[in-house]
Protein backbone atom coordinates (compact mmCIF):
# COMPACT_ATOMS: atom_id res chain seq x y z
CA UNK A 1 102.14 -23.47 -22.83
CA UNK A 2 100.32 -20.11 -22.87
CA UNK A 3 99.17 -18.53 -19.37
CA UNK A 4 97.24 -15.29 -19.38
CA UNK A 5 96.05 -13.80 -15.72
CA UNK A 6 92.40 -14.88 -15.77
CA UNK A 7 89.84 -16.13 -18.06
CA UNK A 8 89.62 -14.43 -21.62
CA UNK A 9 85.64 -14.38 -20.75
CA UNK A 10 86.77 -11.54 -18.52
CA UNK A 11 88.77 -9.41 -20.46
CA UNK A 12 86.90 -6.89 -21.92
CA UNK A 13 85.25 -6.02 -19.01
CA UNK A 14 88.04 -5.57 -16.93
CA UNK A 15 89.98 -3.82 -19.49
CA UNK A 16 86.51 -1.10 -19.09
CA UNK A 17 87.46 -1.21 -15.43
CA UNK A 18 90.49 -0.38 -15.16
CA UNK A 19 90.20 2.32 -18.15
CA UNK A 20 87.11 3.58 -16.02
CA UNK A 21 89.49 3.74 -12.53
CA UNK A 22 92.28 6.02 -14.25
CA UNK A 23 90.12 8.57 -15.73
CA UNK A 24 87.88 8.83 -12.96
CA UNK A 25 90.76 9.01 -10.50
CA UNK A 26 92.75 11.52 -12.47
CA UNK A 27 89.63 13.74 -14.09
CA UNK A 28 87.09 13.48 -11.72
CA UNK A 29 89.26 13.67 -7.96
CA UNK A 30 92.06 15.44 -9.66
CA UNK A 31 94.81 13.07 -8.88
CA UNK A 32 97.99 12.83 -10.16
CA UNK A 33 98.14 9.71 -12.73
CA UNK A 34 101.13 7.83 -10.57
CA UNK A 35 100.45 8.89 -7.48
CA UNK A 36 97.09 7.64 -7.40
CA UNK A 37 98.30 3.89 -9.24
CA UNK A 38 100.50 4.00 -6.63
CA UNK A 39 98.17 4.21 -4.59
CA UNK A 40 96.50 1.06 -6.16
CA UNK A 41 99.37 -0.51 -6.33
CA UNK A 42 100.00 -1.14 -2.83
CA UNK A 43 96.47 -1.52 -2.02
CA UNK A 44 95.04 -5.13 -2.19
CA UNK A 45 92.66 -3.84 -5.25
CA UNK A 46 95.56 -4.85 -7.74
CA UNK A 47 96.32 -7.71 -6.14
CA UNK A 48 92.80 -9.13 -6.63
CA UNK A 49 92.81 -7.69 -9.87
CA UNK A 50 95.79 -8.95 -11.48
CA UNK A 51 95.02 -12.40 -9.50
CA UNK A 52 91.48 -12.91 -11.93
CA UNK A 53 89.15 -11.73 -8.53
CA UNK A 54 85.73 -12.17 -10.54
CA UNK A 55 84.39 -8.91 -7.87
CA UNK A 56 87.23 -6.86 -9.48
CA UNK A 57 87.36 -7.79 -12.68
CA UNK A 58 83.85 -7.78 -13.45
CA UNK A 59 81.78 -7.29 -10.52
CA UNK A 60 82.91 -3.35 -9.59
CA UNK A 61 82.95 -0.50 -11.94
CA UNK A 62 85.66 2.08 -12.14
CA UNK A 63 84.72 4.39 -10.17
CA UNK A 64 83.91 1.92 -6.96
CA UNK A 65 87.74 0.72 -7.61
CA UNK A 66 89.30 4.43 -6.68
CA UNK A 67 86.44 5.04 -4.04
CA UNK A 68 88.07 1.29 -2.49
CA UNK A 69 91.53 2.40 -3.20
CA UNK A 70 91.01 5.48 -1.28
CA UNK A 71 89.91 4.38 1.65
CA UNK A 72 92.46 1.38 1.89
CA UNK A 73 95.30 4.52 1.57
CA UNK A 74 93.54 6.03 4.46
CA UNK A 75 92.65 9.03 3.26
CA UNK A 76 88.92 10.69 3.92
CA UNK A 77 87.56 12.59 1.14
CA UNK A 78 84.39 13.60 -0.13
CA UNK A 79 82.78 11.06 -2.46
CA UNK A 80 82.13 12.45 -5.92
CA UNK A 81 79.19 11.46 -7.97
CA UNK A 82 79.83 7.94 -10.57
CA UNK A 83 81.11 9.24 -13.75
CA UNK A 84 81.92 7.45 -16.92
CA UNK A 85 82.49 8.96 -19.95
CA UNK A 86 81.35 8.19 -23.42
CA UNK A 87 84.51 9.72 -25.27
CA UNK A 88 87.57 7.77 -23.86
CA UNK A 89 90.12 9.74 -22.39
CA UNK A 90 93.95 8.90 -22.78
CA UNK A 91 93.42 8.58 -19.02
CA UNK A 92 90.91 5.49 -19.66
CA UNK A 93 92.98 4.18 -22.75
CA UNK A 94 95.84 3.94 -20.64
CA UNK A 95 94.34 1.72 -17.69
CA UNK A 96 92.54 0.00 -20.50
CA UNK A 97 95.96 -0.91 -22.42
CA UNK A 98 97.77 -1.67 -19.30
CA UNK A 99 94.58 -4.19 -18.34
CA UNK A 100 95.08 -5.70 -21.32
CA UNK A 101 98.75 -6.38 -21.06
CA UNK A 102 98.39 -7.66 -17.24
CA UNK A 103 96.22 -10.49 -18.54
CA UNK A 104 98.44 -11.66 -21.94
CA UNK A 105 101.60 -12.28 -19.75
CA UNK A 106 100.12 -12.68 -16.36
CA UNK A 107 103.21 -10.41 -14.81
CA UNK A 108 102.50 -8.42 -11.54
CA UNK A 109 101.29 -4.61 -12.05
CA UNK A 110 104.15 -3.99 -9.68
CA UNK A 111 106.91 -5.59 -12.34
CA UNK A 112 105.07 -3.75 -15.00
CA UNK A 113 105.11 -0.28 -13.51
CA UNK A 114 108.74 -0.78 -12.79
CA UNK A 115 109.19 -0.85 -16.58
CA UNK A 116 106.36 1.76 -17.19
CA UNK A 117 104.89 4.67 -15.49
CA UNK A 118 101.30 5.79 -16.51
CA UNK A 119 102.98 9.19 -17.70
CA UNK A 120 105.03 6.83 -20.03
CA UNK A 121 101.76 5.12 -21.05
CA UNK A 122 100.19 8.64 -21.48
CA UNK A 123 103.12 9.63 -23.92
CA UNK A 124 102.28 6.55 -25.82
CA UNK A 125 98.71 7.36 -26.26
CA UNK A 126 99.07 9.44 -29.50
CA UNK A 127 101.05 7.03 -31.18
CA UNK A 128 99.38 3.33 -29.85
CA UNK A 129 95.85 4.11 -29.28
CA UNK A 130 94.38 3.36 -32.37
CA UNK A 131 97.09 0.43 -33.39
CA UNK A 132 96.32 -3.25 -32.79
CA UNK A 133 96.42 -3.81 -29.12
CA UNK A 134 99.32 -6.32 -29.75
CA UNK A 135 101.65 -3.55 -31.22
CA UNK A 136 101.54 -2.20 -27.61
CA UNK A 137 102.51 -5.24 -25.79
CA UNK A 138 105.54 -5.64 -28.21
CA UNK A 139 106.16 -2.23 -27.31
CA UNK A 140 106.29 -2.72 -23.86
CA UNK A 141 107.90 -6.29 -24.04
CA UNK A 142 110.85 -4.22 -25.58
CA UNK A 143 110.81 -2.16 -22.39
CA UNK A 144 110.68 -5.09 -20.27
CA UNK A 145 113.38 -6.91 -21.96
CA UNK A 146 115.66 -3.53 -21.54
CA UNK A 147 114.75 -3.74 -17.52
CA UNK A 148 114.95 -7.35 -16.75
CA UNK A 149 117.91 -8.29 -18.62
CA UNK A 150 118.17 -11.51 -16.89
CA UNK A 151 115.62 -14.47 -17.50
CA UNK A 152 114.62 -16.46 -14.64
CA UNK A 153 116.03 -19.37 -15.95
CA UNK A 154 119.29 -18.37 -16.11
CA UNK A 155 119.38 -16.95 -12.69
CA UNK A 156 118.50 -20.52 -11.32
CA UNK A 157 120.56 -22.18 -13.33
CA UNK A 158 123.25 -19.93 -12.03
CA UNK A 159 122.18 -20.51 -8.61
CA UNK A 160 121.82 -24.47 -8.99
CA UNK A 161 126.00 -23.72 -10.17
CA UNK A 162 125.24 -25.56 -13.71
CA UNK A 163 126.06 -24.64 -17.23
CA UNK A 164 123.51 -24.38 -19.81
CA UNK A 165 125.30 -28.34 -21.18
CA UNK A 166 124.76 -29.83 -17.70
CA UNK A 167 121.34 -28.53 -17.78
CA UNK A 168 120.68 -29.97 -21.28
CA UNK A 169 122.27 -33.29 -20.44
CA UNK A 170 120.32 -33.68 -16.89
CA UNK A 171 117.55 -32.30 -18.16
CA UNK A 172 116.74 -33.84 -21.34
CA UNK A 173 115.78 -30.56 -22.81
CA UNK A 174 118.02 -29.25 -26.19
CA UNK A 175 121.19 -27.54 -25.09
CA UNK A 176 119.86 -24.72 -28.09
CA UNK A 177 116.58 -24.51 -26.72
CA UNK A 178 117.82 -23.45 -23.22
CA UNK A 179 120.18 -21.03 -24.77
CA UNK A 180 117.25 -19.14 -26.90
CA UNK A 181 115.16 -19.33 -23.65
CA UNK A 182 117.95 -17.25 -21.59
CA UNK A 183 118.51 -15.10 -24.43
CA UNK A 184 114.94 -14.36 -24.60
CA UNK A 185 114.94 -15.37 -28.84
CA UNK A 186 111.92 -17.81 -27.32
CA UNK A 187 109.56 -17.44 -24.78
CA UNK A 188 109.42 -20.07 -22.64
CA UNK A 189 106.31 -19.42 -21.24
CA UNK A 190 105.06 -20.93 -24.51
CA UNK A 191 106.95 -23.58 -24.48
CA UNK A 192 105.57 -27.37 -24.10
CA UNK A 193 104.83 -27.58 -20.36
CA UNK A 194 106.76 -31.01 -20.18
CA UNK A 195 110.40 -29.10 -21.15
CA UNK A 196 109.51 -26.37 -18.53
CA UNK A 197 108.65 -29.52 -16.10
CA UNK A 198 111.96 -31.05 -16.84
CA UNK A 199 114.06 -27.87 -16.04
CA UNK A 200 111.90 -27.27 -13.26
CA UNK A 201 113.12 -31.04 -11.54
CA UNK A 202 116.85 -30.75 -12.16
CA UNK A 203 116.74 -26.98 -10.71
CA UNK A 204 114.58 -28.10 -8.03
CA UNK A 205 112.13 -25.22 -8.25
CA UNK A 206 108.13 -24.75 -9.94
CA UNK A 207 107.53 -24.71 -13.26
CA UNK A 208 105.61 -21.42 -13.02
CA UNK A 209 108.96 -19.83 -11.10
CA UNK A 210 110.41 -20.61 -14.80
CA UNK A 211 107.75 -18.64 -16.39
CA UNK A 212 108.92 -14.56 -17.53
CA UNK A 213 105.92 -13.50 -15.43
């Protein structure tokens, strides 16, 4: 059971989006790189965004994204001309990495920044940005793992006051399987969606609230 954010149809283009919002943000209006995706972050843009919004993913450019995100922080300022750059800035690779990894494990940009600034993302530039994209997302699955020490699972099993045998037993699911899933040696969100369904009964929660998302 693989879930990504939105349609792989969209991808690309929102990957060119969000690339397009972080250098225009930070090279055209001069912002700060995290105070501006701050900035975005508490504005409904991401939510839409991260959420597969076909208008923000694919419908707006880059540059209409800040000019939105500014005015939903409240602040008046004088429009600068649309600019998007042929040579790709670490500014663009950045929101273009980060766009990428939203998508492959559908997790909140909220959760994510909480594990990475864009001034971290900027210090990876010189090392990631010509790597396979999928060297980055280990990279910042390592990162994640460090923050989030505790799965989801386990934190509802702890909560339902069962050990990882009574959850096997009621369950149906292998007592070993559980235990990689909490110790994060498998990902569950890949699992078979009838094991996550199982868990999901006896703890009497979602499957998706299962999910490392």
């Amino acid at each position: 059971m693989e879930m990504h954010a939105y349609s792989e149809d969209y991808l690309l283009t929102a990957q060119r989006i969000l690339g397009d919002m972080l250098d225009y943000a930070v090279n055209e209006y001069e912002f700060d790189p995290d105070e501006f995706y701050k900035m975005f972050l508490v504005s409904d843009v991401s939510r839409q965004f991260q959420e597969g919004n076909p208008t923000y993913i694919a419908g707006k450019n880059g540059c209409e994204m800040v000019k939105e995100v500014i005015r939903s922080a409240g602040l008046v300022m004088e429009e600068i001309p649309d600019e998007m750059y042929l040579d790709k800035s670490p500014e663009y690779w950045a929101g273009w990495a980060l766009a990428y990894y939203q998508w492959y494990t559908a997790r909140p940009f909220m959760k994510i920044y909480k594990v990475v600034t864009i001034e971290d993302l900027l210090k990876m530039y010189s090392v990631y940005h010509e790597m396979d994209i999928m060297k980055f997302v280990e990279a910042i699955n390592e990162k994640w793992n460090q923050y989030y020490t505790e799965t989801n699972l386990k934190r509802l099993r702890k909560i339902a006051g069962l050990s990882q045998r009574e959850l096997a037993d009621l369950s149906g699911v292998a007592l070993r399987q559980i235990q990689l899933f909490e110790q994060k040696k498998r990902n569950i969100n890949h699992t078979r969606a009838i094991d996550v369904l199982k868990i999901g009964k006896v703890l009497g929660c979602k499957s998706e609230d299962l999910l490392e998302i």
